[in-house]
Protein backbone atom coordinates (compact mmCIF):
# COMPACT_ATOMS: atom_id res chain seq x y z
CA UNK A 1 136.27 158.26 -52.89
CA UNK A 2 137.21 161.83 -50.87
CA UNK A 3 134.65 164.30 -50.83
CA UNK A 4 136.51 167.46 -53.17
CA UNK A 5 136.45 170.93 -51.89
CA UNK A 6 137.69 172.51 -54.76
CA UNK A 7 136.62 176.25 -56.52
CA UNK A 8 134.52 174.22 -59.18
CA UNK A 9 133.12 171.29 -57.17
CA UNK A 10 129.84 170.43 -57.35
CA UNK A 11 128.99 172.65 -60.85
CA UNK A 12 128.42 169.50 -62.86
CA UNK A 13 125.30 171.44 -64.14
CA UNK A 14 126.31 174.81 -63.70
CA UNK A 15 128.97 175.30 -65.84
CA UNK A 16 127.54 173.26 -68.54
CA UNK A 17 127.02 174.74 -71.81
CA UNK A 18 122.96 174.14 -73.06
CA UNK A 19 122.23 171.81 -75.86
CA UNK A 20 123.15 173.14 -79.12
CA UNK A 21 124.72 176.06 -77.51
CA UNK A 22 128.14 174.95 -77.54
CA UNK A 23 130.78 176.32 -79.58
CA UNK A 24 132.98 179.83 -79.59
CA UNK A 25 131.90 182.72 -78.09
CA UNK A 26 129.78 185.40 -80.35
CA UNK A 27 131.59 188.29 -81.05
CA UNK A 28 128.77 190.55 -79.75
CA UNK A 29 129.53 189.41 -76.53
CA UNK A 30 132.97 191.36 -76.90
CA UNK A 31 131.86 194.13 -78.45
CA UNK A 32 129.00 194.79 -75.64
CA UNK A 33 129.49 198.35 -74.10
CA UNK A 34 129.33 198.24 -70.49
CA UNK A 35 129.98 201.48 -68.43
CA UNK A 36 130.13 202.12 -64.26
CA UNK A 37 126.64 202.03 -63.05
CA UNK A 38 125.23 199.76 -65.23
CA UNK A 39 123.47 196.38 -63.80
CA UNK A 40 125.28 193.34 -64.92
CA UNK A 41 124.28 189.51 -64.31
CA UNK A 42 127.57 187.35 -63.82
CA UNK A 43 127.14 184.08 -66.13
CA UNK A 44 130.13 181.91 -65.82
CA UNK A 45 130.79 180.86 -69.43
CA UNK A 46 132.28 177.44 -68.84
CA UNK A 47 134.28 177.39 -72.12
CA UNK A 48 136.70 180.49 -71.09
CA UNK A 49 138.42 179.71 -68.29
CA UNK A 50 140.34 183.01 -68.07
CA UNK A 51 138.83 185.39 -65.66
CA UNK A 52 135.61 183.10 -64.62
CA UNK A 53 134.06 184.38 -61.56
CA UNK A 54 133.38 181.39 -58.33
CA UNK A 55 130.80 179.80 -58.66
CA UNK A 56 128.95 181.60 -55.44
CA UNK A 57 128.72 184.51 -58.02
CA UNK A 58 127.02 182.51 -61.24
CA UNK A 59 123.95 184.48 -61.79
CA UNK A 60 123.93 186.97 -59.52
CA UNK A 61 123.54 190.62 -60.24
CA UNK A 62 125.51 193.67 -59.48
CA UNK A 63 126.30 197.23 -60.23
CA UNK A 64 129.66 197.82 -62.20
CA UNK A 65 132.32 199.67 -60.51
CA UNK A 66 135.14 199.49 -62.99
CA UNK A 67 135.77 198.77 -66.42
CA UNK A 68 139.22 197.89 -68.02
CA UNK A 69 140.34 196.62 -71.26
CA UNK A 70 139.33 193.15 -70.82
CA UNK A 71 137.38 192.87 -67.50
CA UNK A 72 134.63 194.76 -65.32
CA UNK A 73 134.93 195.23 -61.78
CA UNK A 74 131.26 194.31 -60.11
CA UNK A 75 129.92 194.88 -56.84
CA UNK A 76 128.01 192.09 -55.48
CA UNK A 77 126.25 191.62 -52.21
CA UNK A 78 127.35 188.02 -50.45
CA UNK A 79 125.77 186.23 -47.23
CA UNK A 80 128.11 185.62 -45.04
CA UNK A 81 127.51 184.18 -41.77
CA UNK A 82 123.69 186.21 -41.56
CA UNK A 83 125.43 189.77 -42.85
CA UNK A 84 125.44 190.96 -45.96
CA UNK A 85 128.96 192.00 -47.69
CA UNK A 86 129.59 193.87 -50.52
CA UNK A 87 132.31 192.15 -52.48
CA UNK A 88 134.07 193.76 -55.29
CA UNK A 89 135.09 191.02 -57.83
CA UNK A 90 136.31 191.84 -61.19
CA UNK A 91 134.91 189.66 -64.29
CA UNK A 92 136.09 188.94 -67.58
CA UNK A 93 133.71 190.00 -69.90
CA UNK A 94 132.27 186.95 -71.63
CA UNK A 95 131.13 185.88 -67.93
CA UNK A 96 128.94 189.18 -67.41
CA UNK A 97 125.41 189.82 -70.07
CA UNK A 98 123.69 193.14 -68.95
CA UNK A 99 120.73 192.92 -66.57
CA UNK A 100 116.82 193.07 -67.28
CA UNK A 101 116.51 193.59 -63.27
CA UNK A 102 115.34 197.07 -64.31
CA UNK A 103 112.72 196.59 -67.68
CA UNK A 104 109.73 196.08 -65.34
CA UNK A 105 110.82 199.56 -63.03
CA UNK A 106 110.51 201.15 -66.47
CA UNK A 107 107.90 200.24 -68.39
CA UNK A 108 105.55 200.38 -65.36
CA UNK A 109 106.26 203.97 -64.74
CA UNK A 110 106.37 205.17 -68.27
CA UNK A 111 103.34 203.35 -68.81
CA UNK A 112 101.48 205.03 -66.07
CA UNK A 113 102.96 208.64 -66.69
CA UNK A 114 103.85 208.27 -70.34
CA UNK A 115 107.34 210.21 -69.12
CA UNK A 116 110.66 208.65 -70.22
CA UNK A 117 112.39 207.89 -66.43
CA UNK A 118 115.93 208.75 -66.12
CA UNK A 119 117.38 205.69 -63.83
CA UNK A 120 120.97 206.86 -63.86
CA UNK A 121 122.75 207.97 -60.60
CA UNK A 122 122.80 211.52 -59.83
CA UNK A 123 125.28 212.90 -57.71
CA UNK A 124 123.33 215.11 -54.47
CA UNK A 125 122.09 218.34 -56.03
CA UNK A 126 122.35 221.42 -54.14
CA UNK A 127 119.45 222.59 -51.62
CA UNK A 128 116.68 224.85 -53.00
CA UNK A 129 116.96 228.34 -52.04
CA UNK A 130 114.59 230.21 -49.95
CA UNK A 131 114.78 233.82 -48.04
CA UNK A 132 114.86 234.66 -44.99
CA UNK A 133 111.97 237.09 -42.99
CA UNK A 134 113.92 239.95 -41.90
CA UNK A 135 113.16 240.74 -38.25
CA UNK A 136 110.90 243.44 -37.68
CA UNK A 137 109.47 243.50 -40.68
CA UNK A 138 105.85 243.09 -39.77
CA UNK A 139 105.95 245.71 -37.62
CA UNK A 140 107.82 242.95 -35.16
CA UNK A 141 109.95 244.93 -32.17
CA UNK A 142 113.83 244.28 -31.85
CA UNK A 143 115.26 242.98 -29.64
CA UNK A 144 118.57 243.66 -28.55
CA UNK A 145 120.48 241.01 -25.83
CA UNK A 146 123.27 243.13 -24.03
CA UNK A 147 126.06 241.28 -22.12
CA UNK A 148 125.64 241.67 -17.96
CA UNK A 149 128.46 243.12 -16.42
CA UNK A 150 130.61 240.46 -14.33
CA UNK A 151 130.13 241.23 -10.65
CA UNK A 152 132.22 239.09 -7.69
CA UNK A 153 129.78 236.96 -5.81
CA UNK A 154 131.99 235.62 -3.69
């Protein structure tokens, strides 16, 4: 027999639903709000077939970019050929469960400090502002640089 090179080859296993865990979707998994910036691992559910992601991208994790009426647009980071792309896929939403990548980051530091941490993204904030020593204000002498007049050398 041919050796298949098709989008689902080889997933035998991967997009096999668990014992006892087959059946509809939960309607939690719809109502599940998911804004831009929030970590999401990408789960190919293997009994929707609308909107699955390849199967490269089955359990990966990435940052939301997008988020439409039916879908999510993710960011993922993909090896390709020793670099490291960022590929924007978009997702239905019963292939995407939010990520735990960040539960240890939190209770580690609000454990230590006992200070809730805020790990949402911040646009740049504006530089602190400072003043400026006058000159000759410590009793400093001015200086003042005059322009030389042009005289013909030549």
């Amino acid at each position: 027999m041919p050796h298949s090179y098709g989008t689902r080859a080889r997933t035998r296993h991967m997009f096999a639903k668990n014992f006892r865990q087959k059946g509809p979707i939960h309607l939690s998994q719809y109502m599940m709000s998911i804004k831009v910036g929030y970590y999401v691992d990408i789960f190919a559910d293997p009994s929707i077939h609308k909107g699955m992601p390849h199967k490269h991208y089955h359990g990966r994790t990435g940052i939301v970019f997008n988020v439409t009426k039916s879908a999510v647009g993710v960011r993922v980071n993909k090896l390709v050929n020793g670099r490291i792309l960022e590929k924007r896929i978009h997702v239905r939403i019963e292939h995407v469960r939010k990520s735990k990548c960040q539960k240890e980051i939190l209770a580690s530091s609000a454990a230590k400090t006992g200070v809730k941490v805020n790990l949402k993204r911040t646009p740049k904030q504006p530089r602190a502002g400072y003043f400026l020593a006058a000159p000759g204000e410590h009793g400093e002498e001015i200086t003042t640089i005059q322009p030389i007049p042009h005289s013909n050398l030549i």
